[in-house]
N, C-alpha and C. Protein backbone atom coordinates (compact mmCIF):
# COMPACT_ATOMS: atom_id res chain seq x y z
N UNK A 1 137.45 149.15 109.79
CA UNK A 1 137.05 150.02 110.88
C UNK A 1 135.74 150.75 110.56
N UNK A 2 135.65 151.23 109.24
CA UNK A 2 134.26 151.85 109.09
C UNK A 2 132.82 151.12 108.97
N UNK A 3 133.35 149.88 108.35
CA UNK A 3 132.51 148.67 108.35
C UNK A 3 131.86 148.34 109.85
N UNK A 4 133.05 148.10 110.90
CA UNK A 4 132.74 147.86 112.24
C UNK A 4 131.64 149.15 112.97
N UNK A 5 132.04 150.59 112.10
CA UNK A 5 131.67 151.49 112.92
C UNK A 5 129.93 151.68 112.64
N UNK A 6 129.91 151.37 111.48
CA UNK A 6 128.09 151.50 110.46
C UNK A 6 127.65 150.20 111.27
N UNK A 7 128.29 149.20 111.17
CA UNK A 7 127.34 148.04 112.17
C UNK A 7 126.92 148.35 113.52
N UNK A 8 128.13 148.99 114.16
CA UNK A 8 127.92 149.31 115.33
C UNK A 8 126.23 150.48 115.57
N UNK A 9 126.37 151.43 114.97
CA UNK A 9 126.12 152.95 115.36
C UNK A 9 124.77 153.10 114.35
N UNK A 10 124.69 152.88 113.21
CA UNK A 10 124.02 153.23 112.40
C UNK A 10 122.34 152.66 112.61
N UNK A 11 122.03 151.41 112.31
CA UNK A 11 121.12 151.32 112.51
C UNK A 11 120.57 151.23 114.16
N UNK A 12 121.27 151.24 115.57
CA UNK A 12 120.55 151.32 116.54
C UNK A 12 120.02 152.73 116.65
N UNK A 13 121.36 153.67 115.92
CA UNK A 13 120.84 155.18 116.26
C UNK A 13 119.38 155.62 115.40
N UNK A 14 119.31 155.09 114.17
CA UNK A 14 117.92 155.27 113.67
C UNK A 14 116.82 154.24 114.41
N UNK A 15 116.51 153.35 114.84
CA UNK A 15 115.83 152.91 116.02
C UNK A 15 115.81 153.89 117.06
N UNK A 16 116.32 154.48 117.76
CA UNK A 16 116.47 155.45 118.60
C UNK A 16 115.82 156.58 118.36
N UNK A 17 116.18 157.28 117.23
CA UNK A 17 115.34 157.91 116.44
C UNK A 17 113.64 158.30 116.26
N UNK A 18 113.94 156.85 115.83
CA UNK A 18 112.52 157.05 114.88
C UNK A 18 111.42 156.57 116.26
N UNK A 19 111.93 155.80 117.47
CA UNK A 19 111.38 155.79 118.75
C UNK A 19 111.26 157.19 119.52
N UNK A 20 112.26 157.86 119.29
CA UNK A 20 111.90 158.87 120.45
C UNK A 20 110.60 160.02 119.36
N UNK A 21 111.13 159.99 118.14
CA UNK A 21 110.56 160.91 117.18
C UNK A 21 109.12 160.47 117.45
N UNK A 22 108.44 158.89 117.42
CA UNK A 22 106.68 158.80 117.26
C UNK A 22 106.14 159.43 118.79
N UNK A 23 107.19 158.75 119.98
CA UNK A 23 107.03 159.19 120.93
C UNK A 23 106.61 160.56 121.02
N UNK A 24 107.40 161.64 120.35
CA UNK A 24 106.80 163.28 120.87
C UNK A 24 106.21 163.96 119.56
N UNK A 25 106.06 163.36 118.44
CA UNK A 25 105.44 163.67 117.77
C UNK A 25 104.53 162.82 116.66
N UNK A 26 104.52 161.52 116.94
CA UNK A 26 103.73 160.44 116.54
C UNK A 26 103.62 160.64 114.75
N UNK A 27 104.89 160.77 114.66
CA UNK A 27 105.46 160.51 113.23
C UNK A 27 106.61 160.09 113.09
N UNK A 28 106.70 159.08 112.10
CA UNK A 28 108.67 158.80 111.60
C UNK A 28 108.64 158.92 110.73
N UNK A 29 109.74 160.02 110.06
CA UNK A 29 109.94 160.98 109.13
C UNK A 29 110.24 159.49 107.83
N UNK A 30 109.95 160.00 106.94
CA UNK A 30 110.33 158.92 105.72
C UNK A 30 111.97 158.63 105.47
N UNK A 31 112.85 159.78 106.12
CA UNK A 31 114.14 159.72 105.70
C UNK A 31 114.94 158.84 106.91
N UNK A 32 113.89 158.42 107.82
CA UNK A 32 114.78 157.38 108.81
C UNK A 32 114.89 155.91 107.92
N UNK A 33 113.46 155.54 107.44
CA UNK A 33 113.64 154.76 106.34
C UNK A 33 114.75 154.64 105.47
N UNK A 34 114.44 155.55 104.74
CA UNK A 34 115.51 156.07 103.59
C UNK A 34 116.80 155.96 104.22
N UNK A 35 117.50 156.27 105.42
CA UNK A 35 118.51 156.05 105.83
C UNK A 35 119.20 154.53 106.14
N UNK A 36 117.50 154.42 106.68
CA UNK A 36 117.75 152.40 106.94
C UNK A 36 118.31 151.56 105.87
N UNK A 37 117.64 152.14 104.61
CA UNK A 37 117.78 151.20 103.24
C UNK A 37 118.93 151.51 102.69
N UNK A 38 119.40 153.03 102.49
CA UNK A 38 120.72 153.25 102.16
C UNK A 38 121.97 152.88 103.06
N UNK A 39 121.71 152.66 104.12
CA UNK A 39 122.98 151.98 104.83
C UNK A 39 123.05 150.56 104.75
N UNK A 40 121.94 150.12 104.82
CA UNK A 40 122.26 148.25 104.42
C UNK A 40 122.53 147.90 103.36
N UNK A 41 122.30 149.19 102.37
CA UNK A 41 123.15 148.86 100.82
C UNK A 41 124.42 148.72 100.89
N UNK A 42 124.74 150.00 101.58
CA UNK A 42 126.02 150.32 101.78
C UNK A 42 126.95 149.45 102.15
N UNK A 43 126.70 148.69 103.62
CA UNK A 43 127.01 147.93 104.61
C UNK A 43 126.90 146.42 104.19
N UNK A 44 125.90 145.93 102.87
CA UNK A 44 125.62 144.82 102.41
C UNK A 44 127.12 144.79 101.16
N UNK A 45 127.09 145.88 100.41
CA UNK A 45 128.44 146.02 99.47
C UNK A 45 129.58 146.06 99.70
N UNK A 46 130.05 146.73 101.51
CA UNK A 46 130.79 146.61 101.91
C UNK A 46 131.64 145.10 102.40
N UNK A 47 130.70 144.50 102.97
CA UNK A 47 131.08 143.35 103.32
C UNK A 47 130.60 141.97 102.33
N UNK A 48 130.70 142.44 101.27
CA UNK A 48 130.75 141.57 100.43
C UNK A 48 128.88 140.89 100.17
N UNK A 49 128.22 140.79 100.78
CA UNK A 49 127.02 140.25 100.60
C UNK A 49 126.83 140.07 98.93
N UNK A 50 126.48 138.81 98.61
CA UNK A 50 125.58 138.36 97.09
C UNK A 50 124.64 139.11 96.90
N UNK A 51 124.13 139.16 95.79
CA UNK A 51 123.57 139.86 95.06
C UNK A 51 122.41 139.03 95.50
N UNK A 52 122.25 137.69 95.48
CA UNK A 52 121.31 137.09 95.67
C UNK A 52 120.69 137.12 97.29
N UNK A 53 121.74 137.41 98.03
CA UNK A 53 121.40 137.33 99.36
C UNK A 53 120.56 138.69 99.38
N UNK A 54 121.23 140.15 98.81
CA UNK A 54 120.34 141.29 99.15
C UNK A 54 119.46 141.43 98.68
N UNK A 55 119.06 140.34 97.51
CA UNK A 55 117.59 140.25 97.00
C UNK A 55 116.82 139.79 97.62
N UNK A 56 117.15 138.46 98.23
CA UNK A 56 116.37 137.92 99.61
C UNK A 56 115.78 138.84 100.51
N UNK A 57 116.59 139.26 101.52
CA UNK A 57 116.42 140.45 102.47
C UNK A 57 115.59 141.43 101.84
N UNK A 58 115.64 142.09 100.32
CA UNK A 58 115.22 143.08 99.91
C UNK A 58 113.54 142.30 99.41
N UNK A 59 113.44 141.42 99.69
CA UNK A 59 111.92 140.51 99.26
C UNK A 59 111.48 140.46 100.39
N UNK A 60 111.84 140.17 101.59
CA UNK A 60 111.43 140.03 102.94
C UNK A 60 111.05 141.51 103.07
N UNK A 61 111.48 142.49 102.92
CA UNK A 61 111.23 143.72 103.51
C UNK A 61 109.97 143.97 102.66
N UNK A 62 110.27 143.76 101.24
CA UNK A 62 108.64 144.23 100.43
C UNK A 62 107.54 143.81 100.32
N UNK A 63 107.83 142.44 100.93
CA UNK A 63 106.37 141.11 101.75
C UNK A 63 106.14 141.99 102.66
N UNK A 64 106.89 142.21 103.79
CA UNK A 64 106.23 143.42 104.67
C UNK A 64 105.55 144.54 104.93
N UNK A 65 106.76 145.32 103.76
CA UNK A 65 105.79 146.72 103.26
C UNK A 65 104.01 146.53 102.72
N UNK A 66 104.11 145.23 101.82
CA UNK A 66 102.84 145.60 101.48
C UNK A 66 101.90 144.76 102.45
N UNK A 67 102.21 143.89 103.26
CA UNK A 67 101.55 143.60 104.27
C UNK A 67 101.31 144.72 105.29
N UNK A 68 102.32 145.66 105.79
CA UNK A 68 101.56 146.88 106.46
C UNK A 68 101.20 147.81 106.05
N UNK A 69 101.01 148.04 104.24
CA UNK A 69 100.60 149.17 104.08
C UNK A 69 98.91 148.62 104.13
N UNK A 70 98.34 147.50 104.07
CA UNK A 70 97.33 146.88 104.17
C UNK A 70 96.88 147.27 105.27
N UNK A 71 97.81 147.05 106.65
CA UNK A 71 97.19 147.13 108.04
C UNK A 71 97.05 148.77 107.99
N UNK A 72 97.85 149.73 107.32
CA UNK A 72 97.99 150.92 107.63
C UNK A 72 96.47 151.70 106.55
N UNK A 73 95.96 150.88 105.74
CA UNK A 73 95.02 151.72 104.99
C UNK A 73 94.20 150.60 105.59
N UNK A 74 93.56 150.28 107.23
CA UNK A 74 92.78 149.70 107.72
C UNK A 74 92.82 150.84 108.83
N UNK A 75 94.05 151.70 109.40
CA UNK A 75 93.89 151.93 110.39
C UNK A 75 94.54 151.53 111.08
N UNK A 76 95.07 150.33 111.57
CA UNK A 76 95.41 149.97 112.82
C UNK A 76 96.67 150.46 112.63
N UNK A 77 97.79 150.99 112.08
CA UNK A 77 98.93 151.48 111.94
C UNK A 77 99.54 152.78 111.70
N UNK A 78 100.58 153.30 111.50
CA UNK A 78 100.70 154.73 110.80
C UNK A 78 101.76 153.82 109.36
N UNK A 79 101.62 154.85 108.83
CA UNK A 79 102.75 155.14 107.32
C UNK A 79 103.97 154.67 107.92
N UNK A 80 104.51 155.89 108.60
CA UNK A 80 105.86 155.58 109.45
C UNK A 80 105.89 154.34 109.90
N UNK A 81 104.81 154.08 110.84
CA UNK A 81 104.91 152.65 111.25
C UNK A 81 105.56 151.52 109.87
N UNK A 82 104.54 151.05 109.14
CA UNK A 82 104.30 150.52 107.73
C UNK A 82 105.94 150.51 107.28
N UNK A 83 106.42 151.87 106.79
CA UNK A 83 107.81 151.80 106.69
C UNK A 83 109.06 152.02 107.32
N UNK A 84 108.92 151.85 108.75
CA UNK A 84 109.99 151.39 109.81
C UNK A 84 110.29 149.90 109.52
N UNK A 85 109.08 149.16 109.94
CA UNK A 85 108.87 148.12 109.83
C UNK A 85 109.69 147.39 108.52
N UNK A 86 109.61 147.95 107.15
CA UNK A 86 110.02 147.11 105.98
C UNK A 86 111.16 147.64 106.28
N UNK A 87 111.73 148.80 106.56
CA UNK A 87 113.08 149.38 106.17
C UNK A 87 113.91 148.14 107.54
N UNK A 88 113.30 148.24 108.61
CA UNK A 88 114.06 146.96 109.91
C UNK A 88 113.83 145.80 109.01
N UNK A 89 113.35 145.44 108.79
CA UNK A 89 113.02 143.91 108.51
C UNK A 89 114.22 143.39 106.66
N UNK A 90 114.69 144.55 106.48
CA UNK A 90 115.71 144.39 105.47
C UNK A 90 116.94 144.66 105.90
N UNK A 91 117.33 145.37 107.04
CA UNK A 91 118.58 144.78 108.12
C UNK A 91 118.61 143.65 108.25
N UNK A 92 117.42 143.26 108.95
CA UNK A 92 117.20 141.74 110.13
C UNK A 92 117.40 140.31 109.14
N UNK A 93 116.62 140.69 107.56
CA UNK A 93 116.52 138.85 106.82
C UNK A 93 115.19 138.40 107.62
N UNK A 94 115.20 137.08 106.41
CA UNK A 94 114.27 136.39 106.51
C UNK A 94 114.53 135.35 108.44
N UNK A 95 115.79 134.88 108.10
CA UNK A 95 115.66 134.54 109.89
C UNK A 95 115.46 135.19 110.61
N UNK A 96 115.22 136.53 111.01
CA UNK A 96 114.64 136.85 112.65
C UNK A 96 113.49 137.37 112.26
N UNK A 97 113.02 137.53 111.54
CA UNK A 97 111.26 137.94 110.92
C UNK A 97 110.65 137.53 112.06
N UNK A 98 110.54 136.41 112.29
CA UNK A 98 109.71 136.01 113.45
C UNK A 98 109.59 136.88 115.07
N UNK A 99 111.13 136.21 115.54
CA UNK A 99 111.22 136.84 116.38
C UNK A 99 111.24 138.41 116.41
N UNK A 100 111.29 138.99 115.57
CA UNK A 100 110.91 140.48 114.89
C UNK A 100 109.28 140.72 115.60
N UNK A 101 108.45 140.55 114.94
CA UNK A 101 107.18 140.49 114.46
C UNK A 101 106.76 140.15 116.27
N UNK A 102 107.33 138.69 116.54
CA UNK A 102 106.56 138.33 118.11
C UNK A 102 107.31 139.48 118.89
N UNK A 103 108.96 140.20 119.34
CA UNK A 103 108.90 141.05 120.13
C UNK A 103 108.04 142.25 119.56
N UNK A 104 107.25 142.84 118.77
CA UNK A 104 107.07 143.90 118.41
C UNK A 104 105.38 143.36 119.14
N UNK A 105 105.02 142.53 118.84
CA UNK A 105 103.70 142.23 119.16
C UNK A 105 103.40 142.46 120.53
N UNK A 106 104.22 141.58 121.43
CA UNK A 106 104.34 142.01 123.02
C UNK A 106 104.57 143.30 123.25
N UNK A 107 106.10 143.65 122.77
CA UNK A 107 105.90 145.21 123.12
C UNK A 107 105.16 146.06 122.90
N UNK A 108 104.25 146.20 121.62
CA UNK A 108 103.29 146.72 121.18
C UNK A 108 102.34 146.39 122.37
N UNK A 109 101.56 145.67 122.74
CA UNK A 109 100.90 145.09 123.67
C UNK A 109 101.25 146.13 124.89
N UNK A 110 102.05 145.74 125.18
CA UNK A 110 102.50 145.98 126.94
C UNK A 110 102.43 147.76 126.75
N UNK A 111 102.74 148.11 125.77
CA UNK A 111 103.16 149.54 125.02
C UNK A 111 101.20 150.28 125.12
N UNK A 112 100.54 149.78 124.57
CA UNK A 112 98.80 149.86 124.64
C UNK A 112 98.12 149.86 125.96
N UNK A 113 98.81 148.77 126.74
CA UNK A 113 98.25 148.76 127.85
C UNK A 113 98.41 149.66 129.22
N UNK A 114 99.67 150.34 128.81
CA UNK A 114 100.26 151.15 129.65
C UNK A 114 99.77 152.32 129.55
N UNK A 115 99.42 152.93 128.23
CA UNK A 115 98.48 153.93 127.59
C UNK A 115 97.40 153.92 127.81
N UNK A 116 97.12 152.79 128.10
CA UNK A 116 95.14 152.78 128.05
C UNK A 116 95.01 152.82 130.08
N UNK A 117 96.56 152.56 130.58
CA UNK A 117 96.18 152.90 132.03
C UNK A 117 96.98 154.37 132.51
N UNK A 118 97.68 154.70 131.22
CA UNK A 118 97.71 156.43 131.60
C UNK A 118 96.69 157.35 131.45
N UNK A 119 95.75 157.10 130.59
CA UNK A 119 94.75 157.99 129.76
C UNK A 119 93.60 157.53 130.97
N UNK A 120 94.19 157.03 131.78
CA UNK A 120 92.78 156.68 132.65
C UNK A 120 92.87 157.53 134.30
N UNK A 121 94.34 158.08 133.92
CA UNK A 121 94.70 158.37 135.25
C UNK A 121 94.79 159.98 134.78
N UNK A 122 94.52 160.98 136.10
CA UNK A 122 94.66 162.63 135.06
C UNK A 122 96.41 162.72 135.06
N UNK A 123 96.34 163.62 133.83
CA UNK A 123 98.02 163.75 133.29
C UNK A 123 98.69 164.53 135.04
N UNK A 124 99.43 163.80 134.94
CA UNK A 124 100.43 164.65 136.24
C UNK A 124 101.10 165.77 135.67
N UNK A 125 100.65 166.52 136.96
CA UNK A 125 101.10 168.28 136.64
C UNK A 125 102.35 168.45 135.67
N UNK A 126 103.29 167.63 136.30
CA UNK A 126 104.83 167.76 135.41
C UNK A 126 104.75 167.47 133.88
N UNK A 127 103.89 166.92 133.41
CA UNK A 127 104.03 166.71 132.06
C UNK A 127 102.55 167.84 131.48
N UNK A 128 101.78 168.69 132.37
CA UNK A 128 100.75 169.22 131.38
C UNK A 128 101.55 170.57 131.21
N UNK A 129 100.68 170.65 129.61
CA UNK A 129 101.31 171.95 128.68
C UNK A 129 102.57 171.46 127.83
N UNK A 130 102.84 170.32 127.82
CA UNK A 130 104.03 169.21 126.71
C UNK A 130 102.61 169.27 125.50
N UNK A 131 102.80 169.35 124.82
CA UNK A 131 101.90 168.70 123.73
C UNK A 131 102.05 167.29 123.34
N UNK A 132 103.43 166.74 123.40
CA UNK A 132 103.22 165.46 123.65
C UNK A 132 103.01 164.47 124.59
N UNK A 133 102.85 165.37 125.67
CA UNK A 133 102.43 164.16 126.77
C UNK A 133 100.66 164.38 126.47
N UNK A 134 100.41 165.72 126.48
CA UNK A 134 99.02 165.69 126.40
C UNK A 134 98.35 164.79 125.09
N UNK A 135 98.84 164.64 123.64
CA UNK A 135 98.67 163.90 122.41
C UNK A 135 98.38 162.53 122.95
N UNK A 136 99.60 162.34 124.02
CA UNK A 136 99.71 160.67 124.07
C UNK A 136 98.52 160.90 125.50
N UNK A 137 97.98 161.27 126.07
CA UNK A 137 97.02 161.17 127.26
C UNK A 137 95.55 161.35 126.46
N UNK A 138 95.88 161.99 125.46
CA UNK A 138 93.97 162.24 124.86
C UNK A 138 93.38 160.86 125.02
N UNK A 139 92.10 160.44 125.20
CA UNK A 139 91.50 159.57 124.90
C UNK A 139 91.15 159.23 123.55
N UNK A 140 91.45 158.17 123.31
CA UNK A 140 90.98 157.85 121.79
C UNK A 140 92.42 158.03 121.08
N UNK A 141 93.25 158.20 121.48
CA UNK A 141 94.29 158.94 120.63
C UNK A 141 95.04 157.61 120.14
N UNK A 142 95.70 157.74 119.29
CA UNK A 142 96.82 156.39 118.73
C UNK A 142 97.93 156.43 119.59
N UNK A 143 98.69 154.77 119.64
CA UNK A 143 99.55 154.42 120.02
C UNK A 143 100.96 154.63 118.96
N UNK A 144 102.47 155.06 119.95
CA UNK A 144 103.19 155.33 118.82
C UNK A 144 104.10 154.24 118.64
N UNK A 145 103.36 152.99 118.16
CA UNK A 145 103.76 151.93 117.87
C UNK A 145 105.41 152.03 117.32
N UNK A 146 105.92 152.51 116.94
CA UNK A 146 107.08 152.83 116.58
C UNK A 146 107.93 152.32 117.56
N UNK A 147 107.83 152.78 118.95
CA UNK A 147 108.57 152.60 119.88
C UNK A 147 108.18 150.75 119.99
N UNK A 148 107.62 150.41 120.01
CA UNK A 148 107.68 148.99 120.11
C UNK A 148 107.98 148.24 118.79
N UNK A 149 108.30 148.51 117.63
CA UNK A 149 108.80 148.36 116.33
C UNK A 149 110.33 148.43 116.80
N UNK A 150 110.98 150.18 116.98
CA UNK A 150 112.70 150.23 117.45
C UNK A 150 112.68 149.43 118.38
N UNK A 151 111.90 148.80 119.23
CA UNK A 151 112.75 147.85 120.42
C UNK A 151 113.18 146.95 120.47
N UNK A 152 112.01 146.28 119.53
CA UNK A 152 111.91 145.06 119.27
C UNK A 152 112.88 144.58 118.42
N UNK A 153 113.08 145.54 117.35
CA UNK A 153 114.23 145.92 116.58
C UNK A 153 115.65 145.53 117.15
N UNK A 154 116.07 146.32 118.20
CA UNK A 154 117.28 146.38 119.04
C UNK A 154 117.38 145.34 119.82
N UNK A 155 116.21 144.36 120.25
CA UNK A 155 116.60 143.04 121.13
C UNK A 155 117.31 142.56 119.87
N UNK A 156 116.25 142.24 118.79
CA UNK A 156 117.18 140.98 117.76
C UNK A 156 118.05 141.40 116.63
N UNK A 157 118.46 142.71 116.51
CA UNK A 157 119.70 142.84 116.23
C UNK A 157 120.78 142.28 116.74
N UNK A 158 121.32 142.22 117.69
CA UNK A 158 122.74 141.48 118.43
C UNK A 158 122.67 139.97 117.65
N UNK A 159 121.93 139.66 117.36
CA UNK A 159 121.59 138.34 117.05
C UNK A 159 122.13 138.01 115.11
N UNK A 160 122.02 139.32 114.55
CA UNK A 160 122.18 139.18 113.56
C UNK A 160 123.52 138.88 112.69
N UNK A 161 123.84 138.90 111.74
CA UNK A 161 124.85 138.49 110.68
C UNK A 161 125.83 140.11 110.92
N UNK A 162 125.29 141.13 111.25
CA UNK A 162 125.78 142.38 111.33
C UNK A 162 126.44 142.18 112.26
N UNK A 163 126.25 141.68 113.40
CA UNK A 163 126.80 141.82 114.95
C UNK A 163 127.76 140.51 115.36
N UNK A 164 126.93 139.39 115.01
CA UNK A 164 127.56 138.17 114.88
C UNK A 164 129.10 137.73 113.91
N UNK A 165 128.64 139.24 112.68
CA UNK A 165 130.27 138.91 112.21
C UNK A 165 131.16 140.11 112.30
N UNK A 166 131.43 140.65 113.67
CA UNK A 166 131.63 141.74 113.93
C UNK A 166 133.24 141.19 114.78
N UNK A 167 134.28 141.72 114.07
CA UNK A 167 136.29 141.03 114.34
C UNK A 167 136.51 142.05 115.22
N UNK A 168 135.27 142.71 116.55
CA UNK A 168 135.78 143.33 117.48
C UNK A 168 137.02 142.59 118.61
């Protein structure tokens, strides 16, 4: 039952999280990470996972990390971003990497474009004096890619070994 309940709850609620968190303040705290990695330990020991398998997963996530800490000391990313990204991608394994990476790309996308046609329009009365609506309306300002990281996240979870071996 507790096994069922950490698959269930745990990692969508930190997706949730760390989405609404870049959203109003265009940071994800390091301990959503930290939460990510300590529950798939947890959740990997629980249900028996090899040693060899969580090394796998735990290699996939650190190909990542240092692939976005690359994009992130270029700029095009945040930190948070950089380590959402490795901490999801050591839930997910080497099979949904892909589909990982392509929904995050679109959503990211569609996520930019929607921004680049709010910041073009003046902020509507209801959201001025938010500091985060105004952050996310500045011109020039960053995207909180995050939210298209948790989404993308949450399509291909259901898909995974977590959900798929779930004796609901």
């Amino acid at each position: 039952m507790m096994i069922e309940a950490i698959r269930l709850t745990l990692f969508p609620a930190m997706m949730a999280f760390a989405a609404t968190s870049d959203l109003f303040t265009m940071t994800i705290a390091n301990r959503v990470s930290l939460i990510l990695v300590g529950g798939f330990v947890l959740l990997a020991v629980l249900i028996g996972m090899s040693g060899s398998e969580m090394l796998a997963h735990a290699g996939v996530a650190a190909a990542v990390l240092v692939v976005a800490f690359v994009f992130f000391s270029r700029g095009w990313i945040g930190g948070g971003d950089a380590k959402l990204a490795a901490a999801t991608v050591l839930w997910l394994g080497l099979g949904h990497l892909a589909d990982y990476f392509f929904y995050s790309s679109l959503l990211g996308g569609a996520l930019t474009l929607v921004l680049i046609q709010f910041r073009r329009m003046p902020l509507p009365q209801l959201l001025a004096g938010r500091d985060w609506a105004e952050r996310l309306h500045a011109s020039g300002g960053g995207v909180p890619y995050g939210i298209a990281l948790a989404a993308a996240a949450l399509l291909v979870y259901p898909q995974t070994e977590w959900m798929t071996g779930l004796s609901l």
